[in-house]
C-alpha atoms as a PDB file:
ATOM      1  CA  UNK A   1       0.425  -7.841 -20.842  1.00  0.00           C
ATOM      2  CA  UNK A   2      -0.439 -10.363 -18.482  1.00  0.00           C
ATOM      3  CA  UNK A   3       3.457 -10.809 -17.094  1.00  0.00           C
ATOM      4  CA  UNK A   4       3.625  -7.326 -16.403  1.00  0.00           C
ATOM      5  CA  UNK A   5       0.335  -7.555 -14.515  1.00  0.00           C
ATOM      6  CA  UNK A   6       1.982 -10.170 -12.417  1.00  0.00           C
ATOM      7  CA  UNK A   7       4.802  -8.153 -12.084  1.00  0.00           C
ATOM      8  CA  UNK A   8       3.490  -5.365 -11.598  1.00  0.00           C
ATOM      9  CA  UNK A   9       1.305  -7.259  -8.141  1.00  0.00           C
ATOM     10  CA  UNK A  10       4.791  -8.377  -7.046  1.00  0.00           C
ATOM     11  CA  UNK A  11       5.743  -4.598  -6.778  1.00  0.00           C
ATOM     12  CA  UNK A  12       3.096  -3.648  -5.009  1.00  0.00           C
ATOM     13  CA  UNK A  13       2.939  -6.773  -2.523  1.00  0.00           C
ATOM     14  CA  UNK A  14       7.006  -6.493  -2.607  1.00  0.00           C
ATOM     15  CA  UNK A  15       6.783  -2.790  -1.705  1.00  0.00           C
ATOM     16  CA  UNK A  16       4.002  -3.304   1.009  1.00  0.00           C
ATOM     17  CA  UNK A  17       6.413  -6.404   2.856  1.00  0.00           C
ATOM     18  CA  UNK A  18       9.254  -3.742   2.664  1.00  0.00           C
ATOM     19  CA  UNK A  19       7.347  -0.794   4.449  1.00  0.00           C
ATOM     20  CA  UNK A  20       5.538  -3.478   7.161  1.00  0.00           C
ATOM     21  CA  UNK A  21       8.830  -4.616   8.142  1.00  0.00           C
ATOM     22  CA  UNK A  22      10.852  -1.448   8.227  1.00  0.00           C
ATOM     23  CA  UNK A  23       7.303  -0.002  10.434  1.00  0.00           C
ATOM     24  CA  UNK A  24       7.349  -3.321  12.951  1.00  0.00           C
ATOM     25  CA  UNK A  25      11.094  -3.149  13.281  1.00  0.00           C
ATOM     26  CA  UNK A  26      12.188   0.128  13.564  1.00  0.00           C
ATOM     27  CA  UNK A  27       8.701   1.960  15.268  1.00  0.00           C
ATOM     28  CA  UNK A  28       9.585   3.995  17.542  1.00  0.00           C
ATOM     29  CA  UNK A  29       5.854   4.753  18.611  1.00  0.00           C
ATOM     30  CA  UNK A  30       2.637   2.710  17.843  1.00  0.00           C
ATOM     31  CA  UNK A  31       1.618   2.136  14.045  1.00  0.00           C
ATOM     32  CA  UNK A  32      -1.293   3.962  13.093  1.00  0.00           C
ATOM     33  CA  UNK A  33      -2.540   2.792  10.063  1.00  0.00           C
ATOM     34  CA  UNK A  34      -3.240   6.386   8.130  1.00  0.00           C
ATOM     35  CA  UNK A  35      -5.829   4.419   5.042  1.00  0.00           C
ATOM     36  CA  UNK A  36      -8.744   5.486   6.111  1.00  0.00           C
ATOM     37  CA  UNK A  37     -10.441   2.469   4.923  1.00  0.00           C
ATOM     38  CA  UNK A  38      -7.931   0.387   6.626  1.00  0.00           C
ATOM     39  CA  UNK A  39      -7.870   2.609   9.677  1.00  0.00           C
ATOM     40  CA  UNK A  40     -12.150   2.064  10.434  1.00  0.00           C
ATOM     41  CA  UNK A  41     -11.636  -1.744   9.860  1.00  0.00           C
ATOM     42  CA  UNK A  42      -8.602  -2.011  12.205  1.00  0.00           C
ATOM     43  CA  UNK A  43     -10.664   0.181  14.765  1.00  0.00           C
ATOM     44  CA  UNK A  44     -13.982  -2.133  13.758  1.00  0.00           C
ATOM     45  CA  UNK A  45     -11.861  -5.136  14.986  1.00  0.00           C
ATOM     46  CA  UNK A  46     -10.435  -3.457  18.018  1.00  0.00           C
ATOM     47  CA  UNK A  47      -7.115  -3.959  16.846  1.00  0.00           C
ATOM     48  CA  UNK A  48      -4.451  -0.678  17.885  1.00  0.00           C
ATOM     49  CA  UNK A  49      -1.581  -1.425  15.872  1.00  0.00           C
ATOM     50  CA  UNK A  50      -0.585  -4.182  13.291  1.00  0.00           C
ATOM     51  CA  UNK A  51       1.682  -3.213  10.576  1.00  0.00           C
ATOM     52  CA  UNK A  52       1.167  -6.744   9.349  1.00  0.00           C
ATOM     53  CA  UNK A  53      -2.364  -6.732   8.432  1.00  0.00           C
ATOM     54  CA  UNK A  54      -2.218  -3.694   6.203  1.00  0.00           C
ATOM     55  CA  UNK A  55       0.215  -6.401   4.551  1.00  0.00           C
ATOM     56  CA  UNK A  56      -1.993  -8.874   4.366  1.00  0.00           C
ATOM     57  CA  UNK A  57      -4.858  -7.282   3.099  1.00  0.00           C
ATOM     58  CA  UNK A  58      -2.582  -6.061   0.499  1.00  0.00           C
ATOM     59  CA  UNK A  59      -2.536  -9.505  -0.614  1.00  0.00           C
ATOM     60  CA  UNK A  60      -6.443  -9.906  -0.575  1.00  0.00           C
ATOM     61  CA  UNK A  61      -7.064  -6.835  -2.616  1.00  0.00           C
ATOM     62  CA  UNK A  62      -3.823  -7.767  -5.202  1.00  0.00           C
ATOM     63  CA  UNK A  63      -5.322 -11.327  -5.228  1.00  0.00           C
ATOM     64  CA  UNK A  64      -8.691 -10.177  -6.061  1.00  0.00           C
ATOM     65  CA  UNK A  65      -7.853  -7.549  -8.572  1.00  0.00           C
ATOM     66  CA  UNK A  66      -5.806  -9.868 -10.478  1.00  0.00           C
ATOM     67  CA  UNK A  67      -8.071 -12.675 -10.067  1.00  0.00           C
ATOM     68  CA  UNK A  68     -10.658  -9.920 -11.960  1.00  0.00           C
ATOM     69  CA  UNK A  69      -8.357  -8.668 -14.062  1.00  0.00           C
ATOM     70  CA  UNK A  70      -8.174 -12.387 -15.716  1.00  0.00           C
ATOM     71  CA  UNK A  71     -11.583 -13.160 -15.572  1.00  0.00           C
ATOM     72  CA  UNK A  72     -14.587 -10.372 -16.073  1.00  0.00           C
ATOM     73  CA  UNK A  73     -12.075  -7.822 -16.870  1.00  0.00           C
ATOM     74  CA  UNK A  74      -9.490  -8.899 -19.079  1.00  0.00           C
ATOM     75  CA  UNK A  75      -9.473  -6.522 -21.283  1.00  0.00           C
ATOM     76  CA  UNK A  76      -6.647  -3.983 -22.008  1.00  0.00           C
ATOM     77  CA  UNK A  77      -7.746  -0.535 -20.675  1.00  0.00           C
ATOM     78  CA  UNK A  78      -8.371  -2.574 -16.658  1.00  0.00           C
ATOM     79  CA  UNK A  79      -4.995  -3.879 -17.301  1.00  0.00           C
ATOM     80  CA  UNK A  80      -3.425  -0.731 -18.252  1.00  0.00           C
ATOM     81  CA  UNK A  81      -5.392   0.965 -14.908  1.00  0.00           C
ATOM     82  CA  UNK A  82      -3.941  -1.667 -12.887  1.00  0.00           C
ATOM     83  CA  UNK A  83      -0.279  -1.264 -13.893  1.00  0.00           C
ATOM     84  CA  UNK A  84      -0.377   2.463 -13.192  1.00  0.00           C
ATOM     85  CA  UNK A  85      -2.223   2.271 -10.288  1.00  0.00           C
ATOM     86  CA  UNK A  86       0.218  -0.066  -9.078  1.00  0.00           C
ATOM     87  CA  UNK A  87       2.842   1.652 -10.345  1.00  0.00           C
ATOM     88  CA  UNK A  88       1.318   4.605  -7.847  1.00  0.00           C
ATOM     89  CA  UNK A  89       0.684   2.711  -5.306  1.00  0.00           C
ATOM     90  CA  UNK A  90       4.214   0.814  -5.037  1.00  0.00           C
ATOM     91  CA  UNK A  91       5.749   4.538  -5.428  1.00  0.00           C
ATOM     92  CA  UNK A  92       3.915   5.610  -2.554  1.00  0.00           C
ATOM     93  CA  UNK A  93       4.647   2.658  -0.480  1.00  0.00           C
ATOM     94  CA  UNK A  94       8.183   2.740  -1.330  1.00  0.00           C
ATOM     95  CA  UNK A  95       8.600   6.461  -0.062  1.00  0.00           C
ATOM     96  CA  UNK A  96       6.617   5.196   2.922  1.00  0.00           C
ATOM     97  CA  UNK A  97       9.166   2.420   3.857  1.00  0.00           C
ATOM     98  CA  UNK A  98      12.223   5.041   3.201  1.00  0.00           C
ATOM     99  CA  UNK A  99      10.544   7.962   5.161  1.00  0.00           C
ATOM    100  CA  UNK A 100      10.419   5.589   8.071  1.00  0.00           C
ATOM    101  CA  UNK A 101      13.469   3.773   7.819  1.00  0.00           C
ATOM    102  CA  UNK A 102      15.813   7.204   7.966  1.00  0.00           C
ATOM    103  CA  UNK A 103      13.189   8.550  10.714  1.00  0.00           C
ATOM    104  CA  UNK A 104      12.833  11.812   8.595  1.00  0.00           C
ATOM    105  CA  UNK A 105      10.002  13.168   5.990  1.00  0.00           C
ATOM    106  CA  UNK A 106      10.808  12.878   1.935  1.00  0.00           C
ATOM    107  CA  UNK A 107       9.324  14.277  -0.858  1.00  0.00           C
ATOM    108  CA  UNK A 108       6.800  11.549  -1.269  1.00  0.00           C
ATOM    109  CA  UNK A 109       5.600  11.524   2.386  1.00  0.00           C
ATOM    110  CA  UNK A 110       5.797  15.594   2.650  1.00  0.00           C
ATOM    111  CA  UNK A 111       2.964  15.347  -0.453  1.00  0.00           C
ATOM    112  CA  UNK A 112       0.824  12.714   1.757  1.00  0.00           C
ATOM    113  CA  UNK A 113       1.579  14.893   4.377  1.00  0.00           C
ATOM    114  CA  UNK A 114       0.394  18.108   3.008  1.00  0.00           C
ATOM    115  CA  UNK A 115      -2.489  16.432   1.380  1.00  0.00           C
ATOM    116  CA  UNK A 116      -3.448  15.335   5.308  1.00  0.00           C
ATOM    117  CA  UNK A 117      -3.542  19.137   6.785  1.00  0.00           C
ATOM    118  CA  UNK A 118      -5.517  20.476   3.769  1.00  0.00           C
ATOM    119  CA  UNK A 119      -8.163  17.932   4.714  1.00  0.00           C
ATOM    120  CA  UNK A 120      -8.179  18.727   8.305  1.00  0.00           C
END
């Protein structure tokens, strides 16, 4: 269980490099960071647009639910969260990185979309 927990952060850390890169190379306007967590820090700091810190603290939080996940919460229903949630997570990332690499919405990013106006 503990491999695909590793594997399973390389996914999600894999999948965040993957849409970072495609957003910093091929934006055609400014990044906005649309995690609303994400989006008050980066605003907090003063900071516009980074595509590479959402990156980075994609790290942090991998790093320090792993680091959890082998210490105070090792046991097998945390790990079996974790792997779904990542599996989620690297999904949604993935769709991300496509959506913005072929300029046009998918299904994925349609959802997130949809999800965005009901809110409004």
């Amino acid at each position: 269980m503990d491999l695909i927990v590793v594997l399973i952060s390389f996914d999600i850390i894999a999948s965040k490099f993957l849409d970072s890169y495609i957003t910093s190379y091929r934006a055609v306007d400014f990044y906005q960071e649309r995690n609303p967590f994400l989006a008050k820090l980066l605003s907090a700091l003063n900071i516009d647009h980074d595509a590479w810190l959402s990156f980075f603290f994609t790290i942090l939080v991998v790093g320090v639910a792993v680091y959890f996940l082998n210490t105070a919460y090792a046991s097998m229903p945390y790990q079996l969260l974790f792997i779904l949630t990542g599996l989620f997570t690297t999904t949604l990332n993935l769709g991300a990185a496509h959506s913005t690499y072929f300029g046009k919405k998918n299904f994925i990013t349609r959802r997130l979309l949809q999800g965005r106006k009901l809110e409004a």
